[in-house]
C-alpha atoms as a PDB file:
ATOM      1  CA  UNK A   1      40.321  19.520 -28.049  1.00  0.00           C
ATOM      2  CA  UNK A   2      36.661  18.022 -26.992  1.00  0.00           C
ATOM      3  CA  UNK A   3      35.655  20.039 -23.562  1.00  0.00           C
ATOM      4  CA  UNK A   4      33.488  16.969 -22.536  1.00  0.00           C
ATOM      5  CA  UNK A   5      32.464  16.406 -19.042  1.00  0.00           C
ATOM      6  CA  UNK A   6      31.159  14.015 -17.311  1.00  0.00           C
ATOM      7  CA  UNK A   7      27.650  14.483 -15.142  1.00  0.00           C
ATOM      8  CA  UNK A   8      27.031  13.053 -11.875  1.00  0.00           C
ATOM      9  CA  UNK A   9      23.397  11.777 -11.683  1.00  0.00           C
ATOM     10  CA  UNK A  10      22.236  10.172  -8.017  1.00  0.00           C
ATOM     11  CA  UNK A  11      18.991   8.092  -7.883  1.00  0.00           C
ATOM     12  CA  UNK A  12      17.743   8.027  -4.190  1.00  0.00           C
ATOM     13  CA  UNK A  13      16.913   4.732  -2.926  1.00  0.00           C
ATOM     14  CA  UNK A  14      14.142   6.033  -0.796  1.00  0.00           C
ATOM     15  CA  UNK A  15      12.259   7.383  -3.721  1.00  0.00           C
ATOM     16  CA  UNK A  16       9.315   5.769  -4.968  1.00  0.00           C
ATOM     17  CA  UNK A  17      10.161   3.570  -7.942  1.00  0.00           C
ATOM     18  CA  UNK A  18       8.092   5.350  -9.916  1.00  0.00           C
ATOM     19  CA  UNK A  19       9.839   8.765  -9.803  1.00  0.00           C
ATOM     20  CA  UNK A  20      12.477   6.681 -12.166  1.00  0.00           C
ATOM     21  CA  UNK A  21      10.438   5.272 -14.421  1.00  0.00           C
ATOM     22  CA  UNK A  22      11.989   6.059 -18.120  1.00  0.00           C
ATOM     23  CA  UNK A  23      14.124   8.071 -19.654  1.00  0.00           C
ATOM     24  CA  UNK A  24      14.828   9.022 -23.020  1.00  0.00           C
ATOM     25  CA  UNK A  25      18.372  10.697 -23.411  1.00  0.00           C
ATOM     26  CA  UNK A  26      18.552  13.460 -26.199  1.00  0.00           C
ATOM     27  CA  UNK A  27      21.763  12.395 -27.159  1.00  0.00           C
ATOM     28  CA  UNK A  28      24.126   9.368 -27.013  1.00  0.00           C
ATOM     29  CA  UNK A  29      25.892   9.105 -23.828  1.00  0.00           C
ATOM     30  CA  UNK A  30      28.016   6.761 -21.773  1.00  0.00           C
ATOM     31  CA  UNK A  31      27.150   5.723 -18.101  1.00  0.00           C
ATOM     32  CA  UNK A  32      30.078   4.913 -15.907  1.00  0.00           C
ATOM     33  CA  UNK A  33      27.893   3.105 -12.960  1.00  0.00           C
ATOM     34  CA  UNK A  34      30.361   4.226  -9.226  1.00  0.00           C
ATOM     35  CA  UNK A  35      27.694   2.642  -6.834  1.00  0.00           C
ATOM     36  CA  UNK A  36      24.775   0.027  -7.744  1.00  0.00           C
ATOM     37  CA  UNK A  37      23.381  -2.720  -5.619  1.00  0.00           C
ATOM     38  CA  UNK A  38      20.263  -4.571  -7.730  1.00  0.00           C
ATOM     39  CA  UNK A  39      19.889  -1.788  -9.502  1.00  0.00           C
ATOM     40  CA  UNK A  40      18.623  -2.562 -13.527  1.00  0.00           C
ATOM     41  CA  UNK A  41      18.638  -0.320 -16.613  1.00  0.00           C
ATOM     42  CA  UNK A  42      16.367  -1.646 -19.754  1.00  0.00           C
ATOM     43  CA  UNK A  43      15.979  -0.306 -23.084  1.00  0.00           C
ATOM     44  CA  UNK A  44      12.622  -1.053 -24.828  1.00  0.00           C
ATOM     45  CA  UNK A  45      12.432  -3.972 -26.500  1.00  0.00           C
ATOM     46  CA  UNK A  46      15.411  -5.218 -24.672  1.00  0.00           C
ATOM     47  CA  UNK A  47      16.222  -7.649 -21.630  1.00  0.00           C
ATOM     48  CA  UNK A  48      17.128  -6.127 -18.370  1.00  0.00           C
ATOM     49  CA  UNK A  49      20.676  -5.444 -17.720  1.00  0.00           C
ATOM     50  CA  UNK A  50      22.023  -5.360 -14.030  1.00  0.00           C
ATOM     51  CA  UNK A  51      23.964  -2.355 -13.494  1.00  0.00           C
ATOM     52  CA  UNK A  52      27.752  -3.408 -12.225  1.00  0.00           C
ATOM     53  CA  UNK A  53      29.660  -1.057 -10.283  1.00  0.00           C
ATOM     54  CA  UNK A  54      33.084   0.338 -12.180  1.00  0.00           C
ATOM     55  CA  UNK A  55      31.862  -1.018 -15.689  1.00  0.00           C
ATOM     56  CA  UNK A  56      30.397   1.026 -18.416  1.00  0.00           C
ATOM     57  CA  UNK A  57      27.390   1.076 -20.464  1.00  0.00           C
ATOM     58  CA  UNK A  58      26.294   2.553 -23.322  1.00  0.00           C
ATOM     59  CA  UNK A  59      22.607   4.585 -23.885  1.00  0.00           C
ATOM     60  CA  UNK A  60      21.310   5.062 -27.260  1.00  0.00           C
ATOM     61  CA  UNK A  61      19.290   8.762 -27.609  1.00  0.00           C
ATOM     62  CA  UNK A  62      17.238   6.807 -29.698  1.00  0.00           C
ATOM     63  CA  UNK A  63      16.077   4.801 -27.339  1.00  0.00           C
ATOM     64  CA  UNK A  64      13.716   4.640 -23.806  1.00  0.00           C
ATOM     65  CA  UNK A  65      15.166   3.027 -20.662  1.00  0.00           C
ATOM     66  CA  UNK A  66      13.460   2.243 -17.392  1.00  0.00           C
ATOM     67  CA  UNK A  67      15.584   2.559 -14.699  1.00  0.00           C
ATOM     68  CA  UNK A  68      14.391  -0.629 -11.736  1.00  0.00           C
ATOM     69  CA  UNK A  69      15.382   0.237  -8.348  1.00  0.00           C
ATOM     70  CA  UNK A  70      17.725  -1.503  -6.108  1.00  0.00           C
ATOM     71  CA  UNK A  71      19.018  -1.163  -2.895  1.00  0.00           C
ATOM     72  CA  UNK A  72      20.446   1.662  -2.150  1.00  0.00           C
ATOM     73  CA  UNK A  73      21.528   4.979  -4.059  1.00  0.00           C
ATOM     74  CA  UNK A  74      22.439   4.462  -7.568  1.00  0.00           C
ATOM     75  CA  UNK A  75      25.332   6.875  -8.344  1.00  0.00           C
ATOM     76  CA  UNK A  76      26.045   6.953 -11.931  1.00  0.00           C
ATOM     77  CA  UNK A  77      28.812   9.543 -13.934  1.00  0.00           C
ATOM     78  CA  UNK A  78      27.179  10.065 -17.075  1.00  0.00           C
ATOM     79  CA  UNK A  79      29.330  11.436 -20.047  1.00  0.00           C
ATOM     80  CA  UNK A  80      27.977  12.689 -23.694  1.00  0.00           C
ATOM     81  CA  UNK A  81      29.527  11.056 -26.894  1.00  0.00           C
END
């Protein structure tokens, strides 16, 4: 049986855009986005994508994202594959 969990990670609107500037994940995981309003994730080399609230998305360890703020707190559950 896999003993996977899921991670809550909460980016704080009133944060300075630059305390999210990239982030490199050491393994592959899966973000399930709960609340999002403007907010963008963007893998190098790779157009911005507007994060959706209740849809999934995919991160790559082997690639950087930047993280552009939105409105609001971003409240992602992040699980490991």
């Amino acid at each position: 049986m896999d003993d996977k969990h899921m991670t809550i990670k909460i980016f704080d609107d009133k944060k300075s855009e630059d305390s999210y500037v990239l982030w490199s994940p050491v393994e592959n995981k899966e973000l399930h986005v709960v609340t999002s309003k403007g907010w963008v994730l963007q893998g190098e080399d790779s157009p911005p994508v507007l994060l959706e609230e209740n849809k999934k998305y995919k991160v790559s360890k082997s690639v950087s994202y930047k993280i552009h703020k939105g409105s609001g707190d971003l409240i992602l559950g992040v699980l490991a594959l």
